[in-house]
N, C-alpha and C. Protein backbone atom coordinates (compact mmCIF):
# COMPACT_ATOMS: atom_id res chain seq x y z
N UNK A 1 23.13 -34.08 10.30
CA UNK A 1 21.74 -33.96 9.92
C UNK A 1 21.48 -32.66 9.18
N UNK A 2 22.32 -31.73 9.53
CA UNK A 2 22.12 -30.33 8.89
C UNK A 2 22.10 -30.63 7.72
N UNK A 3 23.13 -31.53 6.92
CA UNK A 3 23.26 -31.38 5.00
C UNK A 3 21.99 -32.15 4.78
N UNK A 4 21.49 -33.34 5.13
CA UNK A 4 20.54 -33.90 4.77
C UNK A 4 19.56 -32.83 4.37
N UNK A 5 19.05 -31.91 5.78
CA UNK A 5 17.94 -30.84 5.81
C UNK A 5 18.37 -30.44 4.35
N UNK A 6 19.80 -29.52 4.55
CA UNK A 6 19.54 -28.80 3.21
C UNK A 6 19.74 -29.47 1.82
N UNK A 7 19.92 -30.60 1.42
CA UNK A 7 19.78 -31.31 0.25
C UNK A 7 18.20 -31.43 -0.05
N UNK A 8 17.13 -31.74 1.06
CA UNK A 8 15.97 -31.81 0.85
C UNK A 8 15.46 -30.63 0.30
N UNK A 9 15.53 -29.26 1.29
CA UNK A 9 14.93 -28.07 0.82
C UNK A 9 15.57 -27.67 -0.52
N UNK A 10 16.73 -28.06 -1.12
CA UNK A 10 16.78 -27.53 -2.37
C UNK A 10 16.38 -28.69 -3.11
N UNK A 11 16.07 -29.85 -2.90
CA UNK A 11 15.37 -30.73 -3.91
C UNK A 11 13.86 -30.34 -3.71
N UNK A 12 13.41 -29.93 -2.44
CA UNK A 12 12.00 -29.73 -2.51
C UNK A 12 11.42 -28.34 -3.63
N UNK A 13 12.67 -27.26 -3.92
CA UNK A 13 12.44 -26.31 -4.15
C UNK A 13 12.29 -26.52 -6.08
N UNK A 14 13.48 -27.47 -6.26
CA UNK A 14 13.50 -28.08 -7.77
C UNK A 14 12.32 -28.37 -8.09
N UNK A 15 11.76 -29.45 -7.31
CA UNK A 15 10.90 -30.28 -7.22
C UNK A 15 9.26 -29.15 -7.66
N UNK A 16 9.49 -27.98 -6.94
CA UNK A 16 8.15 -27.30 -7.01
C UNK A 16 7.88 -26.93 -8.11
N UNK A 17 9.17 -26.92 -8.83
CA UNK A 17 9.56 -25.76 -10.49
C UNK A 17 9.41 -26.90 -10.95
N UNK A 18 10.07 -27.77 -11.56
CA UNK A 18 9.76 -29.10 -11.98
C UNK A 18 8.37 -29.14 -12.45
N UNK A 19 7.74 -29.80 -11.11
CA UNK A 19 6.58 -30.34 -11.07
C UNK A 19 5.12 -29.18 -11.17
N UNK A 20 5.53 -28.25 -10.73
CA UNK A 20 4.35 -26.93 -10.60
C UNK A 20 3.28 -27.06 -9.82
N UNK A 21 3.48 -27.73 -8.59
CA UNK A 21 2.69 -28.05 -7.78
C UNK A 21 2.39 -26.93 -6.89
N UNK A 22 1.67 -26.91 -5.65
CA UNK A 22 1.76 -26.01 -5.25
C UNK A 22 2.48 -26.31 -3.77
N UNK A 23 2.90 -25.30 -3.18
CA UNK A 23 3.93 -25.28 -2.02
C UNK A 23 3.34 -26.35 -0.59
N UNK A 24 2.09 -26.14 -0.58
CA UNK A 24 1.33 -27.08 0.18
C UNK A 24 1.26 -28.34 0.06
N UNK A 25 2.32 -28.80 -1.06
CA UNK A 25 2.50 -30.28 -1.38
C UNK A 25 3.34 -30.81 -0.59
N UNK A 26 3.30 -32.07 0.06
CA UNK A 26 4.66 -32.86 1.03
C UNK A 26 5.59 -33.10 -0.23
N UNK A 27 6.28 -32.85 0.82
CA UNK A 27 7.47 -33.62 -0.09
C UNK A 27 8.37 -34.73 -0.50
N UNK A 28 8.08 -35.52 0.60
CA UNK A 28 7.91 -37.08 0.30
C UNK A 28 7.38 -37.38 -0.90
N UNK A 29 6.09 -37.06 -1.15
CA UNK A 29 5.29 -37.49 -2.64
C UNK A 29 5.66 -36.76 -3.37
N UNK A 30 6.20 -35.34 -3.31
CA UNK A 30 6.66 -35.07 -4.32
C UNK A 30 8.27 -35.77 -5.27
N UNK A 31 9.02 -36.64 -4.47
CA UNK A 31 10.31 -36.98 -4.16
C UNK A 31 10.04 -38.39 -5.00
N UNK A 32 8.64 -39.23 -4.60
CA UNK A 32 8.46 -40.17 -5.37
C UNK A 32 8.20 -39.94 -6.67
N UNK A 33 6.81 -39.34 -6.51
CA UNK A 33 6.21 -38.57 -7.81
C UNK A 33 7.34 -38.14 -9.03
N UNK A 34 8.51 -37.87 -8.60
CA UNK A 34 9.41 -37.18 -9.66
C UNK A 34 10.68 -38.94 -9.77
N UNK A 35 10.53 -39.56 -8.84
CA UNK A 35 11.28 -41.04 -8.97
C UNK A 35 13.08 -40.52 -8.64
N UNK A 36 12.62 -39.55 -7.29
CA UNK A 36 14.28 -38.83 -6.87
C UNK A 36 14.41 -39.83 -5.38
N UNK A 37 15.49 -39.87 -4.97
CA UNK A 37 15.69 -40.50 -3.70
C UNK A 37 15.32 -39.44 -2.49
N UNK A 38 15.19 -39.82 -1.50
CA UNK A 38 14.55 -39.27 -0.58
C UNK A 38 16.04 -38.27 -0.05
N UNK A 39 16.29 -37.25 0.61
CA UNK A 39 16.91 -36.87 1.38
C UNK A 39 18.17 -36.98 1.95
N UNK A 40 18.28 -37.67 2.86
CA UNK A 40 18.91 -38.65 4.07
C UNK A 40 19.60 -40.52 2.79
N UNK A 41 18.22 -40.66 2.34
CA UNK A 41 18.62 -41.65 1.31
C UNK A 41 19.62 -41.69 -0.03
N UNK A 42 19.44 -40.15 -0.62
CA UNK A 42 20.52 -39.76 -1.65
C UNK A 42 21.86 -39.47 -1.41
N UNK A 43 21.96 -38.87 0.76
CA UNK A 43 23.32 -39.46 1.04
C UNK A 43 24.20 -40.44 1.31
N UNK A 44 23.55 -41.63 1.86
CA UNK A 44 23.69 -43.08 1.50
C UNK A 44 24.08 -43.63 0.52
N UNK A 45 23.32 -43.14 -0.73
CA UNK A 45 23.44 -44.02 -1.77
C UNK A 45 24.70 -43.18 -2.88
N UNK A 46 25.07 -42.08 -2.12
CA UNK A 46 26.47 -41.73 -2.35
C UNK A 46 27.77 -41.86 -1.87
N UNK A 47 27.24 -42.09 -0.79
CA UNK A 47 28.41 -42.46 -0.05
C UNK A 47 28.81 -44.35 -0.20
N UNK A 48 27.80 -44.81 -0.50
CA UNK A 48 28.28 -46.33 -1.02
C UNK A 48 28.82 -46.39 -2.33
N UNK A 49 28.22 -45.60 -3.41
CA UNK A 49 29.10 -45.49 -4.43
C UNK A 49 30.55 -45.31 -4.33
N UNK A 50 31.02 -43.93 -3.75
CA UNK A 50 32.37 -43.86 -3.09
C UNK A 50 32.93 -44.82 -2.90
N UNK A 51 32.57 -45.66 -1.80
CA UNK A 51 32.73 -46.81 -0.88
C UNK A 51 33.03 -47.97 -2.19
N UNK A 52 32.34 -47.82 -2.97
CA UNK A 52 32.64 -49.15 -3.99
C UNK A 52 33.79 -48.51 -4.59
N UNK A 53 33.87 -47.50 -4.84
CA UNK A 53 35.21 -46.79 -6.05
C UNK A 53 36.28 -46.99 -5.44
N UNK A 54 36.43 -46.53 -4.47
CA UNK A 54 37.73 -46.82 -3.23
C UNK A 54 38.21 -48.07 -3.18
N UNK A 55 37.08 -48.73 -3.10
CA UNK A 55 37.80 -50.53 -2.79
C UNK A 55 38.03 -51.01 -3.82
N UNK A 56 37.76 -50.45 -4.82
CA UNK A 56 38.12 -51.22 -6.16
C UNK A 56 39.02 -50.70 -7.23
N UNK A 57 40.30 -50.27 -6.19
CA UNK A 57 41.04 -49.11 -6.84
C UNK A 57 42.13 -50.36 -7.16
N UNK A 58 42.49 -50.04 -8.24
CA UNK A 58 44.28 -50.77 -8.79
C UNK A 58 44.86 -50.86 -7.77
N UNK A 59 45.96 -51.82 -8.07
CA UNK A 59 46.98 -51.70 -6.81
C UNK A 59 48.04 -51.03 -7.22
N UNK A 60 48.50 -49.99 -8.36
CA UNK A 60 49.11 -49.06 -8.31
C UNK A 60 48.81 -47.69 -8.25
N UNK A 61 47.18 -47.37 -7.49
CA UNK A 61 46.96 -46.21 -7.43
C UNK A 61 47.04 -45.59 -6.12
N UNK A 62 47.66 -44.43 -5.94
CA UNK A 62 47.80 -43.94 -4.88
C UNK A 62 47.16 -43.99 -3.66
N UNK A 63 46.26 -44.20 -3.54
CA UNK A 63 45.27 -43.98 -2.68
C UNK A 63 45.24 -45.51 -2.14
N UNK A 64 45.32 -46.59 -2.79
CA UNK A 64 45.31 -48.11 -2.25
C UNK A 64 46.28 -48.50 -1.30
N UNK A 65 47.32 -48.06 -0.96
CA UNK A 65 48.05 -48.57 0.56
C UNK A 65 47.10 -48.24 1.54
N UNK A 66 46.47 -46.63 1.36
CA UNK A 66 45.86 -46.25 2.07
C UNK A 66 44.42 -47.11 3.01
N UNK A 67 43.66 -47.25 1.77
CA UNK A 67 42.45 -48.00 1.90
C UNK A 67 42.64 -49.50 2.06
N UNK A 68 43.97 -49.82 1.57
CA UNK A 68 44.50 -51.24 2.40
C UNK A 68 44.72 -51.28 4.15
N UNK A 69 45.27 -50.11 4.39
CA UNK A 69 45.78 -50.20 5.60
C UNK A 69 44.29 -50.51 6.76
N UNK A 70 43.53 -49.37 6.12
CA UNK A 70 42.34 -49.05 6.91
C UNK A 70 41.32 -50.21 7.34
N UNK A 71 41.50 -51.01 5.87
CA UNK A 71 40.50 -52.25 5.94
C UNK A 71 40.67 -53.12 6.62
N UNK A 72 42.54 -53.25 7.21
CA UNK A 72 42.97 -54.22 7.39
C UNK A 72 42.91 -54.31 9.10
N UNK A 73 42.13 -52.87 9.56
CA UNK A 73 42.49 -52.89 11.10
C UNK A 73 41.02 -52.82 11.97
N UNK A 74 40.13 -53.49 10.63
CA UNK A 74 38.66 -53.94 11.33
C UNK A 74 37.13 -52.68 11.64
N UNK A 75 36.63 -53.26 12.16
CA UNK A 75 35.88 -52.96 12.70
C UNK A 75 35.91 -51.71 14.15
N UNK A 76 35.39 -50.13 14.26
CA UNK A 76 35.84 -49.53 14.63
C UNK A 76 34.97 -49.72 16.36
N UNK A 77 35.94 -49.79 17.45
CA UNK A 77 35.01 -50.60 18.52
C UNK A 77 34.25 -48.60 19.25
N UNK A 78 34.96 -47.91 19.46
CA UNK A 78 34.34 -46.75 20.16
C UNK A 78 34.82 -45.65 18.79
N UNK A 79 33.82 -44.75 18.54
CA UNK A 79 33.21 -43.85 18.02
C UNK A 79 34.04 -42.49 19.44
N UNK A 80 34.37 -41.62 18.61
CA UNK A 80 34.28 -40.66 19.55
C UNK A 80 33.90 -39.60 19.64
């Protein structure tokens, strides 16, 4: 949760210069207002990108035994 926080406060801080609002603005609306992803949401929607690049790697690139092996052993039952 810590990177989320700080991805926000430096988008909120862009966001102030950007936009020239004043500091008393949320930042939610400011986040729409500028048409940026939210926070918590811009790490998601990076980490699925990844997630698509990985799985859709050649089968002579290094990294594909790898991401073969991983896929192939399911669903992870305990977290630790």
């Amino acid at each position: 949760m810590g990177t989320a926080k700080k991805i926000t406060q430096m988008q909120r801080t862009a966001l102030l210069a950007m936009t020239g609002t004043m500091r008393s603005s949320p930042t939610n609306s400011l986040e729409i207002h500028a048409n940026l992803y939210l926070g918590p949401l811009l790490i998601q929607h990076m980490l699925f990108n990844s997630l698509i690049h990985i799985s859709t790697l050649p089968p002579h690139h290094p990294l594909n035994p790898i991401v073969t092996r991983i896929a192939k052993q399911g669903l992870v039952k305990h977290h630790q």
